[in-house]
N, C-alpha and C. Protein backbone atom coordinates (compact mmCIF):
# COMPACT_ATOMS: atom_id res chain seq x y z
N UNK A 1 -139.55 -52.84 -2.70
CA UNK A 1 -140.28 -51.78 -3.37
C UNK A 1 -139.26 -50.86 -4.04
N UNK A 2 -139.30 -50.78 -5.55
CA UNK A 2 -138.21 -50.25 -6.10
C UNK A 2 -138.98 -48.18 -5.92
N UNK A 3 -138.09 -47.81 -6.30
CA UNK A 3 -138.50 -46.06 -6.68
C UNK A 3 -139.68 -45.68 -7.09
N UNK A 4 -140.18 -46.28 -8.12
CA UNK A 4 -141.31 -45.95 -8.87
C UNK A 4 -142.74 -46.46 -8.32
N UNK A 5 -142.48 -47.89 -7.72
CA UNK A 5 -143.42 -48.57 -6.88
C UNK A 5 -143.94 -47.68 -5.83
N UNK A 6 -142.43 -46.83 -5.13
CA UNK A 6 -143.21 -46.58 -3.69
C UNK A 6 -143.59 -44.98 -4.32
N UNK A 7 -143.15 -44.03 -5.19
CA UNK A 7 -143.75 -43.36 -5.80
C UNK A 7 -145.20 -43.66 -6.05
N UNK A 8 -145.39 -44.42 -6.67
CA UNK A 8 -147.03 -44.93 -7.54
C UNK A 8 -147.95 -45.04 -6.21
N UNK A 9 -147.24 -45.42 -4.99
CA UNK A 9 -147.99 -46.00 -4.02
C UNK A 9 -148.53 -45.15 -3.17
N UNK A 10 -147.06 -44.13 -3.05
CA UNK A 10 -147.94 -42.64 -2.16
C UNK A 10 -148.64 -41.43 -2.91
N UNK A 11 -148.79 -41.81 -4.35
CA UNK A 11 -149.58 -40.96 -4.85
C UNK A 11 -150.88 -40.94 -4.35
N UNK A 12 -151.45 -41.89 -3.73
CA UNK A 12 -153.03 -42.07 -3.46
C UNK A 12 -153.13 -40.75 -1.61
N UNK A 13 -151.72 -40.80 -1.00
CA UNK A 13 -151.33 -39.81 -0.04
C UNK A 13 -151.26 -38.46 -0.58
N UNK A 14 -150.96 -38.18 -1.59
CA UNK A 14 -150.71 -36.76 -2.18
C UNK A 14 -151.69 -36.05 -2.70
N UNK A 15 -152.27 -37.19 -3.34
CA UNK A 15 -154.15 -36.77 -3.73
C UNK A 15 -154.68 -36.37 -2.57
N UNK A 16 -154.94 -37.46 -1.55
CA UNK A 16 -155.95 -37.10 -0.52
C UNK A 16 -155.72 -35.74 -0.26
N UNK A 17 -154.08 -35.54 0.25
CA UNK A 17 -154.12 -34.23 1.17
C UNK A 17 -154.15 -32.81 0.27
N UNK A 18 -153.86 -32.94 -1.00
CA UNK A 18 -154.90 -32.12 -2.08
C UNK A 18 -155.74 -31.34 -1.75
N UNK A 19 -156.74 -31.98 -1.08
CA UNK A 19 -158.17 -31.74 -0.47
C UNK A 19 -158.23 -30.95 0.79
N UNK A 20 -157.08 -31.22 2.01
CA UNK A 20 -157.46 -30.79 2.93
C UNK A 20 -156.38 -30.81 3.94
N UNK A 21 -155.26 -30.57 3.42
CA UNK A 21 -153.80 -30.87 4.13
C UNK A 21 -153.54 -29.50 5.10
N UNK A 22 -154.22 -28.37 4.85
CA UNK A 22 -154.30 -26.78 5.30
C UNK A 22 -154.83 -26.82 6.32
N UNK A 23 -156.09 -27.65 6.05
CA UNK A 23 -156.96 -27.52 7.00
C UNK A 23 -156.35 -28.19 7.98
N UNK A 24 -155.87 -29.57 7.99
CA UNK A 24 -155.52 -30.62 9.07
C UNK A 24 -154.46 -29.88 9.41
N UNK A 25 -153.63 -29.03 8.99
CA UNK A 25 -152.30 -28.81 10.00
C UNK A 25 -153.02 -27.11 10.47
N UNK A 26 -153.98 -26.17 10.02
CA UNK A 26 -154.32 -25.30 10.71
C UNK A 26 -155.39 -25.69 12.36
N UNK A 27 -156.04 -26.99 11.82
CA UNK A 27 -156.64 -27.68 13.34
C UNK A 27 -155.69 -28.02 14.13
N UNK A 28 -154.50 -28.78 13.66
CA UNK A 28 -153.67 -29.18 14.64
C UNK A 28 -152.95 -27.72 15.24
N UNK A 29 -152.46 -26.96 14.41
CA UNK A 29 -152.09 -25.78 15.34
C UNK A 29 -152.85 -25.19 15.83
N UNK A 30 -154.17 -25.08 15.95
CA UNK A 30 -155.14 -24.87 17.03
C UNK A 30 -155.40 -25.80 18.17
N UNK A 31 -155.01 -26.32 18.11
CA UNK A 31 -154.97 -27.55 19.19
C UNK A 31 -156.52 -28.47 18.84
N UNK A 32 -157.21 -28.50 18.38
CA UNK A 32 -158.38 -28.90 18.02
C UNK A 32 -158.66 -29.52 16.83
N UNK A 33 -158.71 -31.11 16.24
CA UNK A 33 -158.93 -31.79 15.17
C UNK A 33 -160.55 -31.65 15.13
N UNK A 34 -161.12 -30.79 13.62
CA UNK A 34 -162.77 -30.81 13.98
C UNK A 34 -162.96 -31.63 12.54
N UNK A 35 -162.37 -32.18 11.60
CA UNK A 35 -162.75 -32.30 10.32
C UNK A 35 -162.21 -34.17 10.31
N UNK A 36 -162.30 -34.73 9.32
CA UNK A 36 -162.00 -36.10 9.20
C UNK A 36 -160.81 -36.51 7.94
N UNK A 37 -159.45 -36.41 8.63
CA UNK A 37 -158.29 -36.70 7.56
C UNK A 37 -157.14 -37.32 8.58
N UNK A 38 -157.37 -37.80 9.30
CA UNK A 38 -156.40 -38.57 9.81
C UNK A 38 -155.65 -39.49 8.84
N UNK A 39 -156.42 -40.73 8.38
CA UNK A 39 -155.58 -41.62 7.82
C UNK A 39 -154.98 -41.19 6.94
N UNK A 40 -154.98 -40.25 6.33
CA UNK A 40 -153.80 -39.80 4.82
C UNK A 40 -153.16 -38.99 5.45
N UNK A 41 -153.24 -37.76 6.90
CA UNK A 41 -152.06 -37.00 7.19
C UNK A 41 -151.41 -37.68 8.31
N UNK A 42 -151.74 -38.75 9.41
CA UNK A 42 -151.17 -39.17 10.40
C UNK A 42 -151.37 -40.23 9.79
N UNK A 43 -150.84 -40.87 9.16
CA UNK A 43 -151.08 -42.60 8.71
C UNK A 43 -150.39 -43.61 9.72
N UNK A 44 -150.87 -44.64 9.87
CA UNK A 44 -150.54 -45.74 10.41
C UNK A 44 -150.34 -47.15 9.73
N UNK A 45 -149.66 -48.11 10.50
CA UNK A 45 -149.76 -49.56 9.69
C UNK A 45 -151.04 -49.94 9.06
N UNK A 46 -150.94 -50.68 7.89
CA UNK A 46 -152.34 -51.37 7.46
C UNK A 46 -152.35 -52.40 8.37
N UNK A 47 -153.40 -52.64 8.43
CA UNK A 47 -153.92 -53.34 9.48
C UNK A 47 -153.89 -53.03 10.82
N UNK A 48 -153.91 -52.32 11.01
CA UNK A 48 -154.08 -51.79 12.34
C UNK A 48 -156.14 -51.20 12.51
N UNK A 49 -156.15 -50.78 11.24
CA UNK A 49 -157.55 -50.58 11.68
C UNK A 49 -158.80 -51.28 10.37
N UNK A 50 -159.35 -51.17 10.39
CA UNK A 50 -160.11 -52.32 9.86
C UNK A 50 -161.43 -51.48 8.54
N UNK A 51 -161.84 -50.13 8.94
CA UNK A 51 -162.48 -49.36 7.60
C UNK A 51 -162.04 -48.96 6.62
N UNK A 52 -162.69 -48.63 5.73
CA UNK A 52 -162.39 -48.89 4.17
C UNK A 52 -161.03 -48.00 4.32
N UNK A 53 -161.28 -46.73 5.05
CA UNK A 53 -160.50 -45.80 4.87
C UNK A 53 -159.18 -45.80 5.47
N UNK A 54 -159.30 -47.14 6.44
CA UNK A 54 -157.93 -47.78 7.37
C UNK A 54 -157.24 -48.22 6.42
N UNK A 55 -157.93 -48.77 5.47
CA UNK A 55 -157.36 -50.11 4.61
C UNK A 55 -156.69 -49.10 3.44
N UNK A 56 -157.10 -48.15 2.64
CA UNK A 56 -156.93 -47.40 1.95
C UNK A 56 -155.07 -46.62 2.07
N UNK A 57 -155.77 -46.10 3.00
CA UNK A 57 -154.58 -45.18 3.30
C UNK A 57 -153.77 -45.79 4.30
N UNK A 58 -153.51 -47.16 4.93
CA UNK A 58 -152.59 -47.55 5.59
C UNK A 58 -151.31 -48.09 4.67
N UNK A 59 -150.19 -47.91 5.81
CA UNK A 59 -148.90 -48.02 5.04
C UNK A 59 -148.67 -49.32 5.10
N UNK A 60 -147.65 -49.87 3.83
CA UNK A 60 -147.58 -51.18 3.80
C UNK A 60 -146.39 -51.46 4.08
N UNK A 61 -146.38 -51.59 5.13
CA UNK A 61 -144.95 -52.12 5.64
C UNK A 61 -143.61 -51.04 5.09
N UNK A 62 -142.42 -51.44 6.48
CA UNK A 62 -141.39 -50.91 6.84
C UNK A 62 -140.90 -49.73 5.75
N UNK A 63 -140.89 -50.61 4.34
CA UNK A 63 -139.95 -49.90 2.88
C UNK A 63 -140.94 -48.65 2.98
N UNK A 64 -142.87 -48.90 2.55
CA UNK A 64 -143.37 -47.72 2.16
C UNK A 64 -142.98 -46.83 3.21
N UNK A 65 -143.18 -46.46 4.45
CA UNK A 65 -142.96 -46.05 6.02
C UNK A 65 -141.64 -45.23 5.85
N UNK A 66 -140.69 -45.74 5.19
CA UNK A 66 -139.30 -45.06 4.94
C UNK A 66 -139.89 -44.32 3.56
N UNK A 67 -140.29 -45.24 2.63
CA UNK A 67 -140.36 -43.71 1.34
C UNK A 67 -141.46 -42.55 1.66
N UNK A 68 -142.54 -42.54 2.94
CA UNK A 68 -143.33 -41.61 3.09
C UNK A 68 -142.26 -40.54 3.69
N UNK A 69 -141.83 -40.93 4.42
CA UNK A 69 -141.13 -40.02 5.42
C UNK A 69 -140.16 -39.14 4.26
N UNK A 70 -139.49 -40.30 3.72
CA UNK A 70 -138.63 -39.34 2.68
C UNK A 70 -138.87 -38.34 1.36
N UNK A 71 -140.37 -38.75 1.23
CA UNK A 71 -140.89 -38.44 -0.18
C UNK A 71 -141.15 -36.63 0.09
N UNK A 72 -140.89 -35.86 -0.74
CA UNK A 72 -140.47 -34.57 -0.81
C UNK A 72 -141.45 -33.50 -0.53
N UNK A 73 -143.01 -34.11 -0.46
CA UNK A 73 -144.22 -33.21 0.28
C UNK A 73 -144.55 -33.92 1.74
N UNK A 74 -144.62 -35.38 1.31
CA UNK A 74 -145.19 -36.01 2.43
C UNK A 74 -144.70 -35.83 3.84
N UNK A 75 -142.88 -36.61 4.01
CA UNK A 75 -141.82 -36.15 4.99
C UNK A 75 -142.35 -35.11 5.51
N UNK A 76 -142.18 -33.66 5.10
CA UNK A 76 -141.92 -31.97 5.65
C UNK A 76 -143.56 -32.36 6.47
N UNK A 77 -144.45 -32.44 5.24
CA UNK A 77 -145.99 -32.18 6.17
C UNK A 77 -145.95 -32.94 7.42
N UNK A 78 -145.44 -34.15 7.21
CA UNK A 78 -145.89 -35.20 8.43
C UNK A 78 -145.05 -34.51 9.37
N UNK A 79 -143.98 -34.12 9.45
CA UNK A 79 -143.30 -33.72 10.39
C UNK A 79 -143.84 -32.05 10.95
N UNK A 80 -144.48 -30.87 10.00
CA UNK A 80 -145.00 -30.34 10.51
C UNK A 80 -146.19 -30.24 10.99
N UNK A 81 -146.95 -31.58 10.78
CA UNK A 81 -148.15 -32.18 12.11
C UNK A 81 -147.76 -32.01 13.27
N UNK A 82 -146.86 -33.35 13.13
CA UNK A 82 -146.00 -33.42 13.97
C UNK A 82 -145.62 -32.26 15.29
N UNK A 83 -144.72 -31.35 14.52
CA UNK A 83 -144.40 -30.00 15.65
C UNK A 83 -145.87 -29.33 15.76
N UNK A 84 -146.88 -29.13 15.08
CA UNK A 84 -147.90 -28.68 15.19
C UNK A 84 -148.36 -29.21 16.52
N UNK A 85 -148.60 -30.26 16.38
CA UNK A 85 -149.04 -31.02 17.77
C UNK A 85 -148.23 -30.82 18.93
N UNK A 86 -147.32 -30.60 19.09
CA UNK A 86 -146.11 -30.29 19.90
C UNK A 86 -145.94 -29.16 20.64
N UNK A 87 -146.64 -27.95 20.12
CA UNK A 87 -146.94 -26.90 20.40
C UNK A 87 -147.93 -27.01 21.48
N UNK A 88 -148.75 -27.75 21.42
CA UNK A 88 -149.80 -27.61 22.86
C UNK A 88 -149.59 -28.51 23.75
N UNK A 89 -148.15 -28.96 24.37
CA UNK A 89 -147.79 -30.15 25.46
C UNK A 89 -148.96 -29.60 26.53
N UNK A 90 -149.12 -28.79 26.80
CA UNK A 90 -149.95 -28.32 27.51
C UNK A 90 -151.58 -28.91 27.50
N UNK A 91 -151.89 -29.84 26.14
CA UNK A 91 -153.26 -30.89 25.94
C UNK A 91 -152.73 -32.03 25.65
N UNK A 92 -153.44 -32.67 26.00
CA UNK A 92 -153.47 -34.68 25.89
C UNK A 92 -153.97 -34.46 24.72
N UNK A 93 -153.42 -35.65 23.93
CA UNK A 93 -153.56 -35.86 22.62
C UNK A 93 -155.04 -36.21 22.15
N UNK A 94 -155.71 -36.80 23.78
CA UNK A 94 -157.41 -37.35 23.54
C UNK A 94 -157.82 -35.59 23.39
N UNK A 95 -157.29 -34.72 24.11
CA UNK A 95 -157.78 -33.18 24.17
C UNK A 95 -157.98 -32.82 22.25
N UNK A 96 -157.05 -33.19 21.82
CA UNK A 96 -157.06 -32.54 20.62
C UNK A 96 -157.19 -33.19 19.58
N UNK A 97 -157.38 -34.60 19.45
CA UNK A 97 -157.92 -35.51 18.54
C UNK A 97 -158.88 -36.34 18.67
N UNK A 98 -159.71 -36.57 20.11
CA UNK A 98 -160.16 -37.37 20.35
C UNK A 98 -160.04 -38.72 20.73
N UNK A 99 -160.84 -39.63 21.62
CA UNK A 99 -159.79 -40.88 22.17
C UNK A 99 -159.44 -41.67 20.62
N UNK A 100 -160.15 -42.16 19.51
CA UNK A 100 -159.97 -43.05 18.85
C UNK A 100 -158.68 -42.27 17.76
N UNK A 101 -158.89 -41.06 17.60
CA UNK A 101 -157.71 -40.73 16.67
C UNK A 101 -156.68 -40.56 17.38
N UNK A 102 -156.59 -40.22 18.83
CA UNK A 102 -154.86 -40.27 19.97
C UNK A 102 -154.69 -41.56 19.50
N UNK A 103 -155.24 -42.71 19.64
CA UNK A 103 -154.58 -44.26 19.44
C UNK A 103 -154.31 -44.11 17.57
N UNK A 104 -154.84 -43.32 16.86
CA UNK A 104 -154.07 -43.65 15.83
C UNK A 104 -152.84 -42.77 15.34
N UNK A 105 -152.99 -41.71 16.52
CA UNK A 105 -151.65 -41.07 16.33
C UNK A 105 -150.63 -41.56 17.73
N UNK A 106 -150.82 -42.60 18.08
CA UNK A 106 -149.61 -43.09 18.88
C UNK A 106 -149.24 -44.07 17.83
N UNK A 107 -149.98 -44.99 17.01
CA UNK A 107 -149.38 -45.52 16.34
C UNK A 107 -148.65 -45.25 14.68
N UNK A 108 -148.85 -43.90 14.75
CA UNK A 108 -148.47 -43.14 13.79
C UNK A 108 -146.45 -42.63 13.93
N UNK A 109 -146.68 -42.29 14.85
CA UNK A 109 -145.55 -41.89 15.94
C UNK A 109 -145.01 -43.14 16.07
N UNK A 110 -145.08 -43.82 16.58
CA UNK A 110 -144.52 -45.36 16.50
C UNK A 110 -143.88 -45.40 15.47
N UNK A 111 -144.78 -45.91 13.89
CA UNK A 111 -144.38 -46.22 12.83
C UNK A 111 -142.97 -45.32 12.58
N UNK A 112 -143.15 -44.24 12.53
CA UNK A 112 -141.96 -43.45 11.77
C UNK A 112 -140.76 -43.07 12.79
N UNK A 113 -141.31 -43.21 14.50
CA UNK A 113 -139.74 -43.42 15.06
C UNK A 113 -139.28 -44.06 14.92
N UNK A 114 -139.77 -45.51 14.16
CA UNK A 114 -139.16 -46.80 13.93
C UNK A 114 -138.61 -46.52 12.64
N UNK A 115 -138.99 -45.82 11.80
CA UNK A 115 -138.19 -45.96 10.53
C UNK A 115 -137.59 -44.96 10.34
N UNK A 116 -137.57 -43.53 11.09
CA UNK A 116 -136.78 -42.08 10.96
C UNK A 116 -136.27 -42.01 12.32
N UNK A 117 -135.66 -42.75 13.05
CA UNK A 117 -135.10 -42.45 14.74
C UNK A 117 -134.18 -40.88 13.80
N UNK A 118 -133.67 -40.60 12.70
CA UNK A 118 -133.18 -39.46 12.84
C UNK A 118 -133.89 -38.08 12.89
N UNK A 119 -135.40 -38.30 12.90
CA UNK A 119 -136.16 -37.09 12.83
C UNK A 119 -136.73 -37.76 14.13
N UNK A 120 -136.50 -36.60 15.03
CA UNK A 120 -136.54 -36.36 16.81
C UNK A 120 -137.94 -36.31 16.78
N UNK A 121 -138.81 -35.69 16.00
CA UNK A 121 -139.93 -35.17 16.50
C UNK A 121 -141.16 -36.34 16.53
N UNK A 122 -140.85 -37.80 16.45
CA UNK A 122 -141.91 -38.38 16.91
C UNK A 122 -141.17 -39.23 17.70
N UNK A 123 -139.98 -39.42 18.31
CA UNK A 123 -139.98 -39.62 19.95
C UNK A 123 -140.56 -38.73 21.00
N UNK A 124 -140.13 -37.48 20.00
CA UNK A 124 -140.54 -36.40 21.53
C UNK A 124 -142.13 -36.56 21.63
N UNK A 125 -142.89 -36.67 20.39
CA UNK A 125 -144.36 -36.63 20.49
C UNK A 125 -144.65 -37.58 21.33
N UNK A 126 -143.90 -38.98 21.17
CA UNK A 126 -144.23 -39.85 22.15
C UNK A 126 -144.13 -39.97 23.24
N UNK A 127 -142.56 -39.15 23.96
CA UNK A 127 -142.80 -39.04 25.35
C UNK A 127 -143.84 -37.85 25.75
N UNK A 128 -143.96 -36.81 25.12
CA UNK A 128 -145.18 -35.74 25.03
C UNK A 128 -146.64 -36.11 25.78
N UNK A 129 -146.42 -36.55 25.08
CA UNK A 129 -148.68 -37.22 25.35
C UNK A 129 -148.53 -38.81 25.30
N UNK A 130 -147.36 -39.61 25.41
CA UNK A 130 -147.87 -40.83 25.53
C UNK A 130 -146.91 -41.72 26.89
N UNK A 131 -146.41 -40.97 27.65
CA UNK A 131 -145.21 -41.01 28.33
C UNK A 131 -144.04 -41.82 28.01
N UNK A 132 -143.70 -41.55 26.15
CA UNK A 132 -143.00 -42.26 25.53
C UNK A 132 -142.83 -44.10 25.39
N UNK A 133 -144.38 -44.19 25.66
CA UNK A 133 -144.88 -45.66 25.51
C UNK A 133 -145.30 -46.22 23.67
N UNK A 134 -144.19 -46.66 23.01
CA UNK A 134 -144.76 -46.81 21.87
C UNK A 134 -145.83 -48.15 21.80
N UNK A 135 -146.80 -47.73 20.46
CA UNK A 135 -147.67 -48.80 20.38
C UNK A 135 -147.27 -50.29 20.06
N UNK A 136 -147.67 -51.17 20.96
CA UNK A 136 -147.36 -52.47 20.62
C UNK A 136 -147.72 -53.02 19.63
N UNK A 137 -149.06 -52.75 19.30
CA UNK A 137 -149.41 -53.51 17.91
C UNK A 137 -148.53 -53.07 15.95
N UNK A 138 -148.43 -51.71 16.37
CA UNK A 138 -147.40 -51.20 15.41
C UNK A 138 -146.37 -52.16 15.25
N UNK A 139 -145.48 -52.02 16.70
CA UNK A 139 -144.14 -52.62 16.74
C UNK A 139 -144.04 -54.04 16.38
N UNK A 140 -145.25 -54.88 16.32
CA UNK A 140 -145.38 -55.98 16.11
C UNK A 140 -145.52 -56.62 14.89
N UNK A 141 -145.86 -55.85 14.28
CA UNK A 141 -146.36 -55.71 12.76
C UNK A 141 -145.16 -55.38 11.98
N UNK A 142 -144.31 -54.46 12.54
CA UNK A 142 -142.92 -53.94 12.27
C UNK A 142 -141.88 -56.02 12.02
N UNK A 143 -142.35 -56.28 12.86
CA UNK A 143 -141.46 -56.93 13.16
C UNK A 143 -141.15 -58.32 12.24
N UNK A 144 -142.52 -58.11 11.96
CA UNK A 144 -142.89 -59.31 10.62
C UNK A 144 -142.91 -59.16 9.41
């Protein structure tokens, strides 16, 4: 994926959170997810989940995963989810996202400790609320 590719690719990420990127990191610093934007601010592997909106906004493998993290809005936000969430060790991640979105933010966390081990803050999320158990199906997908 050259420059422009993975540019062109996370534009459809920059749009979404357009809409509602305030909101998702003012819920997460409340400790409470009440609205529906997971897949464009906590994204995960494609294929990992199977609705339109899985398919949409999932990352395509390892290269995109490295240009989200690095790309110059996306990176900072995801990472201040990230500490957002971090702030209430004190709730389980089912406490503040619910059971089906905790499994898509363990595999969220997964994805990008695998491709940013230099940004700390999604190991720590993972030992945090997941007793630093990363997701297998991520890692698997990684691997191929």
């Amino acid at each position: 994926m050259n420059d422009n590719t993975s540019s062109a690719s996370l534009e459809r990420f920059v749009q979404a959170q357009q809409r509602d990127y305030a909101q998702a990191l003012a819920e997460l610093q409340a400790g409470r997810k009440r609205t529906h934007w997971i897949w464009y601010v906590l994204p995960q592997l494609r294929g990992l989940g199977h609705s339109a909106m899985a398919q949409r906004y999932g990352i395509d493998g390892r290269a995109e995963a490295e240009a989200y993290v690095a790309h110059p809005v996306l990176g900072p936000r995801l990472v201040a989810c990230v500490r957002a969430l971090l702030s209430h060790p004190e709730l389980s991640a089912q406490e503040m996202l619910g059971e089906v979105d905790a499994m898509k933010l363990r595999s969220c966390l997964t994805l990008f400790a695998e491709v940013a081990p230099g940004e700390g803050c999604f190991a720590e999320a993972l030992d945090t609320f997941y007793g630093g158990q990363r997701d297998a199906s991520t890692l698997a997908l990684l691997a191929t």
